[in-house]
Protein backbone atom coordinates (compact mmCIF):
# COMPACT_ATOMS: atom_id res chain seq x y z
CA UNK A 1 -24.90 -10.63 -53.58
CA UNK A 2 -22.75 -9.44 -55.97
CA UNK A 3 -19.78 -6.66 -55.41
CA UNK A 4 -21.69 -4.83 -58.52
CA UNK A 5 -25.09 -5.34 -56.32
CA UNK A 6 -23.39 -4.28 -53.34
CA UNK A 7 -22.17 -0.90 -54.93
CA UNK A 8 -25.23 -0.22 -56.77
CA UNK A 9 -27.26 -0.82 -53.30
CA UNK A 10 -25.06 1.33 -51.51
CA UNK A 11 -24.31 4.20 -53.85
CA UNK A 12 -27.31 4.57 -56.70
CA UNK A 13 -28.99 7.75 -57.27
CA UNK A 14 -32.08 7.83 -55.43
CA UNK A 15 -35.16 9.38 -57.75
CA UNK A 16 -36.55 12.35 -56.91
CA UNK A 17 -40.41 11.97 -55.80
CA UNK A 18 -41.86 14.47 -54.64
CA UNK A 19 -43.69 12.12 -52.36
CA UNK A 20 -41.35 12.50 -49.21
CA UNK A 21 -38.29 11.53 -50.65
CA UNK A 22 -35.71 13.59 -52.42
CA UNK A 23 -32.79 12.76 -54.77
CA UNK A 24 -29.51 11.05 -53.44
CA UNK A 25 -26.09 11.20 -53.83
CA UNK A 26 -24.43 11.16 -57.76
CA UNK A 27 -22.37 8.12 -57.59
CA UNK A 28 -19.30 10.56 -57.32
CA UNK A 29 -19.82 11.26 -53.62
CA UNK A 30 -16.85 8.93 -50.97
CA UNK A 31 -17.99 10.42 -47.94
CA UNK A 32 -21.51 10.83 -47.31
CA UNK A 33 -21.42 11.28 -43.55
CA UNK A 34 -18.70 14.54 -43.89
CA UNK A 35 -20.35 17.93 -42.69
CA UNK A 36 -19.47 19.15 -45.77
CA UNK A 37 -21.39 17.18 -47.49
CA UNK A 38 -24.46 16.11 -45.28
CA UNK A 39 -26.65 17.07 -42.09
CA UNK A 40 -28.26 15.29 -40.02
CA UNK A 41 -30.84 16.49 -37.52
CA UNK A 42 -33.01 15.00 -34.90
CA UNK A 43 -35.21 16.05 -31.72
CA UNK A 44 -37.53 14.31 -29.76
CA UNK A 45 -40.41 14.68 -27.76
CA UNK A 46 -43.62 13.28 -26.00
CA UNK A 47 -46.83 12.13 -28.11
CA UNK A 48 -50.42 12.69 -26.70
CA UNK A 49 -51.54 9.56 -28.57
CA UNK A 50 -55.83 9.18 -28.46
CA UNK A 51 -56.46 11.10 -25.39
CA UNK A 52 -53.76 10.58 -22.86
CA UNK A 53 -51.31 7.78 -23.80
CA UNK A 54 -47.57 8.78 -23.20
CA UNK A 55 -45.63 7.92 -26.26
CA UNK A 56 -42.43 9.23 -27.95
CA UNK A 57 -42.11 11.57 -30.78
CA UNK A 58 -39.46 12.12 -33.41
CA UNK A 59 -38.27 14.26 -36.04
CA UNK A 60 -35.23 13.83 -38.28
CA UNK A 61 -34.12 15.23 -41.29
CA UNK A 62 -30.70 13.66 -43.15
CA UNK A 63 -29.74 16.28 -46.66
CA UNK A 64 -27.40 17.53 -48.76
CA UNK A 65 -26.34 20.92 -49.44
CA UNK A 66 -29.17 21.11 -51.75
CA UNK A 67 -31.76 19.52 -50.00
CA UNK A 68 -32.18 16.57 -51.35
CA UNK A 69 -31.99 13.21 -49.38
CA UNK A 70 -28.22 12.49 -47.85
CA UNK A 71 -27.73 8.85 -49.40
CA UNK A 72 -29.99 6.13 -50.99
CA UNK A 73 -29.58 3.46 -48.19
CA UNK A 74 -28.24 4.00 -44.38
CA UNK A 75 -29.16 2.01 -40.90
CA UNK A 76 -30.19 3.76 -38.19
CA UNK A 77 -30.20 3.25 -34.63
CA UNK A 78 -31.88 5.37 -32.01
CA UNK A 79 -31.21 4.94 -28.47
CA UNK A 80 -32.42 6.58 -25.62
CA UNK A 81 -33.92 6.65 -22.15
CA UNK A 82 -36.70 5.11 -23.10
CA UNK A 83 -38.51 1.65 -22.06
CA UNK A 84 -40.77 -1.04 -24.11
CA UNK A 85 -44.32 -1.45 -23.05
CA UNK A 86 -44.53 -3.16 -27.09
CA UNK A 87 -44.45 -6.81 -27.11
CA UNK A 88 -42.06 -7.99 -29.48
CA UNK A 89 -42.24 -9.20 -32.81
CA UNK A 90 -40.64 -11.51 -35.21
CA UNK A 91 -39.66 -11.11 -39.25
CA UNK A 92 -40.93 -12.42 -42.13
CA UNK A 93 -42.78 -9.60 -44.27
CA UNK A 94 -41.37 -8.05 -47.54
CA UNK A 95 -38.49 -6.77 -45.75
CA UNK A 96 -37.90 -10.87 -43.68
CA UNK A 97 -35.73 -8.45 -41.47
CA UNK A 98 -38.24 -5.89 -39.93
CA UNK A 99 -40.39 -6.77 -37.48
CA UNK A 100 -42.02 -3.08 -37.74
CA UNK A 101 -44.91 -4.40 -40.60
CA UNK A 102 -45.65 -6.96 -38.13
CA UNK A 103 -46.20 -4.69 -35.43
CA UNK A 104 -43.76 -4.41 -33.01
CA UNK A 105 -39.89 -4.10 -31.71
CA UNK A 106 -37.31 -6.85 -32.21
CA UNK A 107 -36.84 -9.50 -29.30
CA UNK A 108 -33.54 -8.27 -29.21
CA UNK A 109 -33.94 -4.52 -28.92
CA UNK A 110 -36.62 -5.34 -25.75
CA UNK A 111 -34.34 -6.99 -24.00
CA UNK A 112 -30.73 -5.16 -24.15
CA UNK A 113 -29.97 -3.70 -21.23
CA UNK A 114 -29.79 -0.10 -23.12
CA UNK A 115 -33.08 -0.58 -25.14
CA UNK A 116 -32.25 0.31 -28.79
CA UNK A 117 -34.57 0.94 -31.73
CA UNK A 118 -32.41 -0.24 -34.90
CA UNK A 119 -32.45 -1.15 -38.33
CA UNK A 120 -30.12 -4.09 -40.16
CA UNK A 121 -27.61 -3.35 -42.53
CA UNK A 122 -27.86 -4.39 -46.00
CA UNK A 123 -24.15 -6.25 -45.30
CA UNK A 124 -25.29 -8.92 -43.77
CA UNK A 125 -24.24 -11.99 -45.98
CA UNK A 126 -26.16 -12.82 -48.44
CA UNK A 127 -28.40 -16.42 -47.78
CA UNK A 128 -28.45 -15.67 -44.22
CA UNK A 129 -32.02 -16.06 -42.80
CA UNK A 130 -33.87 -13.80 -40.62
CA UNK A 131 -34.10 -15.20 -36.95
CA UNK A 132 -35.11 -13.58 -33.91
CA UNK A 133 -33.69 -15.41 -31.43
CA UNK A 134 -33.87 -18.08 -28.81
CA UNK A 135 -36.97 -16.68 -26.74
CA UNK A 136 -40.10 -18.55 -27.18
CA UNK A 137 -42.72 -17.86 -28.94
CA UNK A 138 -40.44 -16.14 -31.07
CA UNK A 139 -41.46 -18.09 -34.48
CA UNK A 140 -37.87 -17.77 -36.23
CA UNK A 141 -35.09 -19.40 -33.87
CA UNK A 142 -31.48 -18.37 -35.01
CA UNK A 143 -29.56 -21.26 -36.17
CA UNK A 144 -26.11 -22.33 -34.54
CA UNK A 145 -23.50 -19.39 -35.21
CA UNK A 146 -25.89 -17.18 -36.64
CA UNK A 147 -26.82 -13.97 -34.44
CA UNK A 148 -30.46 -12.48 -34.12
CA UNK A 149 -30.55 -10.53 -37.31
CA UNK A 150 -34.55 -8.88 -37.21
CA UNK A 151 -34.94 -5.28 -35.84
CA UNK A 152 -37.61 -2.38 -35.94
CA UNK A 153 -36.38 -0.81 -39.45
CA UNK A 154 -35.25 -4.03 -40.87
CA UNK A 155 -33.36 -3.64 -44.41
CA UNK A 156 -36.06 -1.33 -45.41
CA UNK A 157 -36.12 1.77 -43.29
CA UNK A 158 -33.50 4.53 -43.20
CA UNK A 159 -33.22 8.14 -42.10
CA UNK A 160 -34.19 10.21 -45.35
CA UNK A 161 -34.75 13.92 -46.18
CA UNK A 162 -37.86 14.05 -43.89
CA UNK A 163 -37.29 11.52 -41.40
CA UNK A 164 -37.64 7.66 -40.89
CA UNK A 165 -38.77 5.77 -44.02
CA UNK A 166 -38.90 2.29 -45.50
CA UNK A 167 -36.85 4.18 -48.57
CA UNK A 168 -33.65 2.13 -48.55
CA UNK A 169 -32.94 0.95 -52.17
CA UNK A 170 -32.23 -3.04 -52.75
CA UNK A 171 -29.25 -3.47 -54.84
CA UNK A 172 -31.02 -5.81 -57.52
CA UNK A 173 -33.88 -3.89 -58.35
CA UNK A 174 -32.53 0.06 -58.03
CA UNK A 175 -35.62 1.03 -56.30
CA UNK A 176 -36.63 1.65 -53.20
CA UNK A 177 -38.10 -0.71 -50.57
CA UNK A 178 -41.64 1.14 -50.36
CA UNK A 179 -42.53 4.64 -51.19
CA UNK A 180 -44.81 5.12 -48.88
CA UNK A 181 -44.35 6.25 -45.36
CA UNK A 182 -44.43 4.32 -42.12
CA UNK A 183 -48.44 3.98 -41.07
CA UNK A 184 -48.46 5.73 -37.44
CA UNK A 185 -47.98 5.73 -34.81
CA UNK A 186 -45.20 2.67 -34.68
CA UNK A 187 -45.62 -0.33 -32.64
CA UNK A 188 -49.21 0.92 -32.45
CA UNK A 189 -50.64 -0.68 -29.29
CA UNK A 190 -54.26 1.21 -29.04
CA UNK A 191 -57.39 -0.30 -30.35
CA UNK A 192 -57.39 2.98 -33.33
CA UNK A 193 -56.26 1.82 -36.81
CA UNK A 194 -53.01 4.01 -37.66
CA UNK A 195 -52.87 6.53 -40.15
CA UNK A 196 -50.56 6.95 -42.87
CA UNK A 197 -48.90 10.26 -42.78
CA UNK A 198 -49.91 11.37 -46.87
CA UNK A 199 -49.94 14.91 -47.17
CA UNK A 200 -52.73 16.43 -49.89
CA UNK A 201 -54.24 18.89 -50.76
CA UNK A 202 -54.95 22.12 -50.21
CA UNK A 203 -51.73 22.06 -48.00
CA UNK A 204 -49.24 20.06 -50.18
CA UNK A 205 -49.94 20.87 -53.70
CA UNK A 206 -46.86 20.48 -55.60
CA UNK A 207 -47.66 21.26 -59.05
CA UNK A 208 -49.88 23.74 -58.15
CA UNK A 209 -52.93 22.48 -59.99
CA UNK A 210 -54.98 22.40 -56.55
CA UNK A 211 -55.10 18.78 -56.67
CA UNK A 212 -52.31 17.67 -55.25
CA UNK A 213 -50.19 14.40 -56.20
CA UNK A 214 -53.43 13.02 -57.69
CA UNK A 215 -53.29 15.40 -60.65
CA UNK A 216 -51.45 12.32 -62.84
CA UNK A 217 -48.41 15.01 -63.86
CA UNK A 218 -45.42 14.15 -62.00
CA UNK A 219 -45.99 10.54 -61.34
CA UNK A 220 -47.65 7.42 -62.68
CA UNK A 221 -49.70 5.26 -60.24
CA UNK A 222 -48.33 2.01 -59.45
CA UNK A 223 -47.57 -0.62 -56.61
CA UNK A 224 -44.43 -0.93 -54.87
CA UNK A 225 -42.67 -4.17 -53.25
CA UNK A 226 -44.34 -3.95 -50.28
CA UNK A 227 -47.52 -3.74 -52.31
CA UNK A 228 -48.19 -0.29 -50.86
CA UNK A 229 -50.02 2.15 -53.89
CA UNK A 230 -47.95 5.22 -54.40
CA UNK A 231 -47.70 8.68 -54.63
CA UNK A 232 -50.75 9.38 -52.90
CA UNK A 233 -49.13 12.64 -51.52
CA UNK A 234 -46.08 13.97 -49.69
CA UNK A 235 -44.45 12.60 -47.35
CA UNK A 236 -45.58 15.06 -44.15
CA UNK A 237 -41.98 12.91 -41.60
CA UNK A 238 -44.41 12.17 -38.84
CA UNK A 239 -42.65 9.47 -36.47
CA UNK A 240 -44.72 8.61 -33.28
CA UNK A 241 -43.46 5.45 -31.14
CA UNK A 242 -46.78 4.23 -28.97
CA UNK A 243 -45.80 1.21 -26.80
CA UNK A 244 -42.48 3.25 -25.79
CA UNK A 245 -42.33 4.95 -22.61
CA UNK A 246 -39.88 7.74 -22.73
CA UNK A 247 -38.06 9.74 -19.86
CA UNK A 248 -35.73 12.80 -19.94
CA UNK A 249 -32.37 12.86 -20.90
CA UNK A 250 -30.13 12.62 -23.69
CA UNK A 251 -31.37 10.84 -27.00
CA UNK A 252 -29.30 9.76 -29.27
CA UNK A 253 -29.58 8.74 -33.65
CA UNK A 254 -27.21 7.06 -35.65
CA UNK A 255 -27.04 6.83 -39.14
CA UNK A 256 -24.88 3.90 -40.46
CA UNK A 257 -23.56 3.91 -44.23
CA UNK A 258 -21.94 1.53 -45.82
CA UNK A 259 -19.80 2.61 -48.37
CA UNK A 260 -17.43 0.29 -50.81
CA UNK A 261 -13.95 1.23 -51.60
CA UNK A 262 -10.84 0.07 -53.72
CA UNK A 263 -10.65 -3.45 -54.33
CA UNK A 264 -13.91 -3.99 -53.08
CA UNK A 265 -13.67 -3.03 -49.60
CA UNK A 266 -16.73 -2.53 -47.51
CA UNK A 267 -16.52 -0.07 -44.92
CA UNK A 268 -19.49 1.57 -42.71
CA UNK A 269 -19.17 4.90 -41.26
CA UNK A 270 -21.31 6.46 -39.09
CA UNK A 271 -22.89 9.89 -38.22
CA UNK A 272 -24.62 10.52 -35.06
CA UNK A 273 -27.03 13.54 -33.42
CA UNK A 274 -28.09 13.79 -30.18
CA UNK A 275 -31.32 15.52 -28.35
CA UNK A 276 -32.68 16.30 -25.37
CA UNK A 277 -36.19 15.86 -23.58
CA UNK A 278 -36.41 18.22 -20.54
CA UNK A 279 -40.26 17.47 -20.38
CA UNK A 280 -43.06 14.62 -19.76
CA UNK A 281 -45.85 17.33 -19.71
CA UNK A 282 -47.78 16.16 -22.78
CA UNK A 283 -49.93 18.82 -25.07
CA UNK A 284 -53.43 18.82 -24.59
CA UNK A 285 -55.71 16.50 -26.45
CA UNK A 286 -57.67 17.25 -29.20
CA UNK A 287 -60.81 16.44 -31.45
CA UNK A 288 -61.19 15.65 -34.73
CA UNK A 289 -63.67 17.86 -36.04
CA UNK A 290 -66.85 16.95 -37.65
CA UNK A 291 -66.45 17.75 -41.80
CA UNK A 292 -69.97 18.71 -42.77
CA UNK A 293 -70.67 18.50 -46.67
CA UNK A 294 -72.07 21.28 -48.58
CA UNK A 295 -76.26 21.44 -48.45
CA UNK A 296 -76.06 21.77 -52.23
CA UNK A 297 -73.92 18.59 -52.68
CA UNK A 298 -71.27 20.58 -54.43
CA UNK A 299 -68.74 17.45 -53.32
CA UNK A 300 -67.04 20.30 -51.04
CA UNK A 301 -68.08 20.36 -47.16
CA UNK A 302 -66.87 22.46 -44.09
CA UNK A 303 -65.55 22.38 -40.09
CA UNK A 304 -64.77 24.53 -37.40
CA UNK A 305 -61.73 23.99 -35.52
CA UNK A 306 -59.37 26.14 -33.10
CA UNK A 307 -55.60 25.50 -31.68
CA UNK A 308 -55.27 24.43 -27.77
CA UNK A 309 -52.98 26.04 -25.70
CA UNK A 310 -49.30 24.89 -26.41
CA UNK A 311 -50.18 23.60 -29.83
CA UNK A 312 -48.80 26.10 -32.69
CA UNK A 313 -50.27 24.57 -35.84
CA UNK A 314 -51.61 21.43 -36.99
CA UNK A 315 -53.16 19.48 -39.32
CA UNK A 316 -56.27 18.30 -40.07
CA UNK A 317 -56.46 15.23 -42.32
CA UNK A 318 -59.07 13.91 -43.99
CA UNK A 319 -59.20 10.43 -45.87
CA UNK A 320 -61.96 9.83 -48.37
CA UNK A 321 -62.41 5.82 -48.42
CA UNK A 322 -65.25 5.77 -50.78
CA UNK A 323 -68.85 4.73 -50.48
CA UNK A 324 -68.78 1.55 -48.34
CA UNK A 325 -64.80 1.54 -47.68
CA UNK A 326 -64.53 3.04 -44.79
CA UNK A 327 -62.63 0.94 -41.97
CA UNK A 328 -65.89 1.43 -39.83
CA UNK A 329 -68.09 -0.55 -42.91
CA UNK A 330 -68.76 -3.94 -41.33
CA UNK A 331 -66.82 -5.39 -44.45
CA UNK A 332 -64.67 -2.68 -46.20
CA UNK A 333 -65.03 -2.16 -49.28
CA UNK A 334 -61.80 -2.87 -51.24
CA UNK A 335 -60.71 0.19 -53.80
CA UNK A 336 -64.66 1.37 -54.28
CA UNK A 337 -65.58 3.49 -57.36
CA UNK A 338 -66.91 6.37 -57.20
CA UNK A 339 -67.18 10.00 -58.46
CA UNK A 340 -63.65 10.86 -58.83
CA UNK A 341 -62.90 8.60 -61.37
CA UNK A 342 -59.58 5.89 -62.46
CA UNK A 343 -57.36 8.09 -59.91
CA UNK A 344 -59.96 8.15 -57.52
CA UNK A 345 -61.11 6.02 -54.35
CA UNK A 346 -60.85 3.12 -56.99
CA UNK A 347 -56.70 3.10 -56.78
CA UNK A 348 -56.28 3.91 -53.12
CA UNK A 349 -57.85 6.59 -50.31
CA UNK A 350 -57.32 10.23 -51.34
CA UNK A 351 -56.00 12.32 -48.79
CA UNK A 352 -56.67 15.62 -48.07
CA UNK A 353 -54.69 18.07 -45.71
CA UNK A 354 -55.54 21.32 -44.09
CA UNK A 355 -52.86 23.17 -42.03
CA UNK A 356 -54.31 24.92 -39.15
CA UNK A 357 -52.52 28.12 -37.34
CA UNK A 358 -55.10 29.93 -35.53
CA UNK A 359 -55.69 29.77 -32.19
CA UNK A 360 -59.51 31.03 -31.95
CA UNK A 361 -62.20 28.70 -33.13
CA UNK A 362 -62.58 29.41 -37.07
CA UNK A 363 -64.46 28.03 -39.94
CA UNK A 364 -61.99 26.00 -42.59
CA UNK A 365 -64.21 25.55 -46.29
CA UNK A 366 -63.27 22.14 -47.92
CA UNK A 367 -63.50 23.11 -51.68
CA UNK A 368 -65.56 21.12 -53.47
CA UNK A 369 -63.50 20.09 -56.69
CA UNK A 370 -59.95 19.57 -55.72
CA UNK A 371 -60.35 15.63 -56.23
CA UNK A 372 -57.99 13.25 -58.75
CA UNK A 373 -58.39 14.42 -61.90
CA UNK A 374 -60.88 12.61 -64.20
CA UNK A 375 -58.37 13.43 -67.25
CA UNK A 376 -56.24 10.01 -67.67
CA UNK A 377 -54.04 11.74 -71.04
CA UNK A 378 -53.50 15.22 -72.02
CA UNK A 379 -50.56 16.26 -69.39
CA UNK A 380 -50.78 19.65 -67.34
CA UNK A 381 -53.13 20.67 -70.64
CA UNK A 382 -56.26 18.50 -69.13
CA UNK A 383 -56.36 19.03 -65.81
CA UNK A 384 -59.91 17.72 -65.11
CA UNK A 385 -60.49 17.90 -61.12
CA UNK A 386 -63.34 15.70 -59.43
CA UNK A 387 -65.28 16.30 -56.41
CA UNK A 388 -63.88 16.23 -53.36
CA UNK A 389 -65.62 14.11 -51.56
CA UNK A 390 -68.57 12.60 -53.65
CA UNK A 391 -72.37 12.62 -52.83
CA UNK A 392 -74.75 10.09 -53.03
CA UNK A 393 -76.20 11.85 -55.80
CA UNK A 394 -72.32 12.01 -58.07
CA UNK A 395 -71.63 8.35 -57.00
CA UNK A 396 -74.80 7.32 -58.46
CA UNK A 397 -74.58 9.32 -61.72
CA UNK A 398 -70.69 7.60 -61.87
CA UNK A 399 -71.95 4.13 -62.10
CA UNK A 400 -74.09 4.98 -64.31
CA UNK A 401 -77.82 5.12 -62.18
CA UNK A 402 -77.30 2.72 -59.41
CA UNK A 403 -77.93 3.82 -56.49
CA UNK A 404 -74.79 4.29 -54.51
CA UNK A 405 -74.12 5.78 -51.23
CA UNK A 406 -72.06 8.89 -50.53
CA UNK A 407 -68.61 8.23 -49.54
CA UNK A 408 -67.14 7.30 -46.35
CA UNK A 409 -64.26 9.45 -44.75
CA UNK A 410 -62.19 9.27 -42.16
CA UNK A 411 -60.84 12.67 -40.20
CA UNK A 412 -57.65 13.39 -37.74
CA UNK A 413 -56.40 16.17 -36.28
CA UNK A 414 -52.31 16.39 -35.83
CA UNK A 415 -51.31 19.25 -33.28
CA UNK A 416 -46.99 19.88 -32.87
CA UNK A 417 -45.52 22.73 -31.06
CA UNK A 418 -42.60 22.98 -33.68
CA UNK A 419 -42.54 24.14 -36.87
CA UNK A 420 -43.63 20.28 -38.61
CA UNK A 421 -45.39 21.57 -41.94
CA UNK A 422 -42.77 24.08 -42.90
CA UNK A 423 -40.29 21.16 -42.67
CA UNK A 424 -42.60 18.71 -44.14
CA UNK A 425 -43.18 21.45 -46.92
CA UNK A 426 -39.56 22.73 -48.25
CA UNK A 427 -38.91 19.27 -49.93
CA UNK A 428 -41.47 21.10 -52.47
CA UNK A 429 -40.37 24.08 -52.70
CA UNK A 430 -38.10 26.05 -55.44
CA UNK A 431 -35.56 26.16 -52.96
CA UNK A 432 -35.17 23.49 -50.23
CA UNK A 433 -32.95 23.83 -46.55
CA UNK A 434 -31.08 21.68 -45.86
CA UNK A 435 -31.77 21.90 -42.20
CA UNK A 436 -35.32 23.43 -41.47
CA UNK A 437 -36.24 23.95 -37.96
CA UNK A 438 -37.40 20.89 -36.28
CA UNK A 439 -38.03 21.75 -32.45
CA UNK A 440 -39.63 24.53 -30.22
CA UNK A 441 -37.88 26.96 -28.83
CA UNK A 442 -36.90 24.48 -25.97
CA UNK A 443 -35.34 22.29 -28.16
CA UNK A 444 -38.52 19.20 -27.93
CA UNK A 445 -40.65 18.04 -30.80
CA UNK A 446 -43.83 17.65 -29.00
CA UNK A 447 -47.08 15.83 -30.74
CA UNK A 448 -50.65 15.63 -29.78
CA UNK A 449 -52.74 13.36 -32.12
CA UNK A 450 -56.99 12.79 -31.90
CA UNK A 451 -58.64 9.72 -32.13
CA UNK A 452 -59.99 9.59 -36.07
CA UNK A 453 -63.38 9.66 -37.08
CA UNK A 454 -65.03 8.00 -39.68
CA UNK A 455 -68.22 9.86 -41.70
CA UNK A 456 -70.13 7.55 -43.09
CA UNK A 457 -72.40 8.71 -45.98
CA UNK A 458 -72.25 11.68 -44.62
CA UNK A 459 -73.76 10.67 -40.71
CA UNK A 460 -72.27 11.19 -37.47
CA UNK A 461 -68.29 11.02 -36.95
CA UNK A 462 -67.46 7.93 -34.95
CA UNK A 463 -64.05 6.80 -33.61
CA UNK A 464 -62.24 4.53 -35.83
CA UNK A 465 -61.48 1.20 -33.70
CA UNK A 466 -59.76 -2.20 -35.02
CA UNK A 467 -62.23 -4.64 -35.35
CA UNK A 468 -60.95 -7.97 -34.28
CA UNK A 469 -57.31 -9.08 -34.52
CA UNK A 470 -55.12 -5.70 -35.12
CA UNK A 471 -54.33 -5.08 -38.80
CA UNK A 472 -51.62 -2.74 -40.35
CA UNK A 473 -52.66 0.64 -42.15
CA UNK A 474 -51.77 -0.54 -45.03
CA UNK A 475 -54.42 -2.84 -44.99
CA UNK A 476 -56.95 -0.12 -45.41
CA UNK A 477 -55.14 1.17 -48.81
CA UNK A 478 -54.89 -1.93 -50.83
């Protein structure tokens, strides 16, 4: 790599998006780990993953004064009281240097005596390959003089403006890794498929058109290296760990940036946050609820839902697959058409978010037109929104008389006892914090997260469950 590369990678402007990542740092910034500069936060907390399993939740947030994200690449490293129940993984995806996109922790970081969940920094020489070390069946065994180099975040992931995020830029391109976030939960160990943590609308409507990122105004659709679709919403900084067993005590994130100086120089500084967990006592589960559409197959639909004790908000997310793409189809159906037209179920899921405060059992209305819009030219002046989630009856008239079924869709419910949508949130707003609250009153960041459930054509809800040998999220998007 170049010294050019190397300063580009480590101080270029990163875009704003909208999507869960904010602007970075004008070239002009030397210290990018000074208070007066930066913040970073982080709390932790315990995960009620699908009904009872104990994993580890947290939250970070790393901004300027302004808001926007702290830097355009960093390394992080959070250690812990915590224990593996993961197996390892090895390298060798987009990012060679992450074993996270192929499902689990590093060798390494499962057996240190101080368990550590890391990243690797964009220093390491250029040419060197990944390797994971000399454990069999590890695939990739270092070569003489060369040290295990593959961790959890890789050269991909970094602490951002609303948490953990394969975000980093690479020096050659200028653009980030991925713009998507991390599927959930990490490491994920359960027979459900994760999620990816999109939020849409009605919740996160940036542009206030009521349809969310998939209005076509701020950004184009497109692929990014990891071959993830993007911006299919905003980023909502959800970071579960399953396969991690925490434990109280003292928690601890570093952020690692590399900065180059006279001459050439490379040095790293670092900035580090620490947080307690007083508490094992998990929230209570919950249920996704059933999303009934409209009898006069308007495209909009309805559910009832209420708040468990301990829980203070939460969302409710609903995915719309398309007819016959549902994960739950017995051979998914790979970017279906249907009513909602090029921006539709045809590029990637649509996601829809709901954010639930009330405690009593309530009735939440789905509308029934804040789908993509169907208008591929005319800017903010043709705004053209689709049904929400299309009927047999609007897929069929889309493809133009065939019969076609109504489409499939997948819901969640999210519960936290801290403020997570207000944080999640202020990245769109006029004015952005640059440290929004990220714990209870106690100081934890406590999650509770249902088991999803797939409607399909409109039936029953039925738990979402891998089908064979364990595939990533992303799968499900392509």
């Amino acid at each position: 790599m170049t010294k050019r590369a190397l300063c580009l990678l480590l101080l270029i402007v990163l875009a704003s998006c909208s999507g869960g990542g904010t602007g970075g740092p004008a070239i002009s910034s030397v210290n990018p780990t000074s208070p007066s500069y930066s913040s970073l936060q982080f709390a932790v907390g315990t995960a009620n993953l699908y009904n009872g399993t104990l994993g580890l939740n947290v939250v970070s947030t790393f901004r300027q004064k302004d808001g926007a994200s702290a830097t355009g690449v960093n390394t992080p490293a959070i250690t812990g009281p915590f224990t593996f129940t993961a197996p390892f993984a090895s390298g060798g995806s987009t990012d060679p240097y992450s074993t996270l996109l192929n499902g689990g922790p590093s060798f390494t970081e499962t057996t240190a005596a101080s368990p550590a969940i890391t990243g690797t920094p964009q220093t390491v020489a250029p040419g060197t390959p990944f390797c994971d070390g000399n454990a069999p069946p590890a695939p990739v065994v270092c070569q003489g003089g060369i040290p295990p180099n593959t961790t959890t975040f890789g050269q991909s992931g970094g602490v951002f403006a609303m948490g953990l995020a394969p975000y980093n830029h690479q020096g050659f391109t200028g653009q980030s890794w991925s713009y998507q976030p991390y599927a959930q939960p990490f490491y994920a160990s359960t027979t459900h498929v994760p999620f990816i943590p999109w939020g849409g609308p009605p919740a996160f409507d940036p542009d206030g058109t009521g349809l969310g990122e998939r209005d076509g105004l701020a950004i184009n659709a497109g692929v990014d290296s990891f071959g993830d679709p993007y911006f299919l919403g905003v980023g909502e900084g959800v970071t579960v760990f399953d396969g991690v067993t925490p434990r109280v005590g003292t928690y601890t994130l570093t952020v690692a940036i590399a900065t180059v100086g006279n001459g050439g120089a490379i040095s790293t500084s670092s900035v580090n946050k620490a947080a307690n967990l007083r508490s094992l006592a998990l929230l209570p589960t919950i249920s996704a609820p059933a999303v009934t559409p409209n009898a006069n197959g308007d495209g909009g639909a309805s559910f009832t839902t209420s708040l468990p004790a301990g829980v203070t908000e939460a969302y409710v997310q609903i995915v719309d697959y398309g007819p016959g793409g549902g994960p739950n189809e017995a051979s998914p159906a790979s970017n279906p058409t249907n009513c909602q037209g090029a921006r539709g179920t045809a590029f990637a899921p649509v996601y829809y978010t709901f954010h639930i405060t009330t405690a009593a059992m309530s009735a939440y209305q789905v509308p029934s037109t804040i789908g993509p819009s169907l208008a591929t030219t005319g800017g903010a002046g043709n705004i053209e929104p689709s049904p929400t989630l299309c009927t047999a009856a609007q897929n069929t008239a889309a493809n133009g008389g065939t019969a076609t079924p109504a489409d499939d869709y997948v819901v969640q419910m999210i519960g936290f006892d801290y403020p997570a949508f207000e944080a999640a949130h202020s990245l769109i707003e006029q004015t952005t914090a640059q440290n929004p609250t990220i714990a209870n009153a106690g100081g934890q960041a406590d999650i509770t997260i249902s088991i999803p459930a797939e409607q399909d054509a409109g039936g029953a809800p039925l738990p979402v469950r891998r089908k064979g040998t364990p595939r990533s999220a992303r799968t499900y998007i392509r």
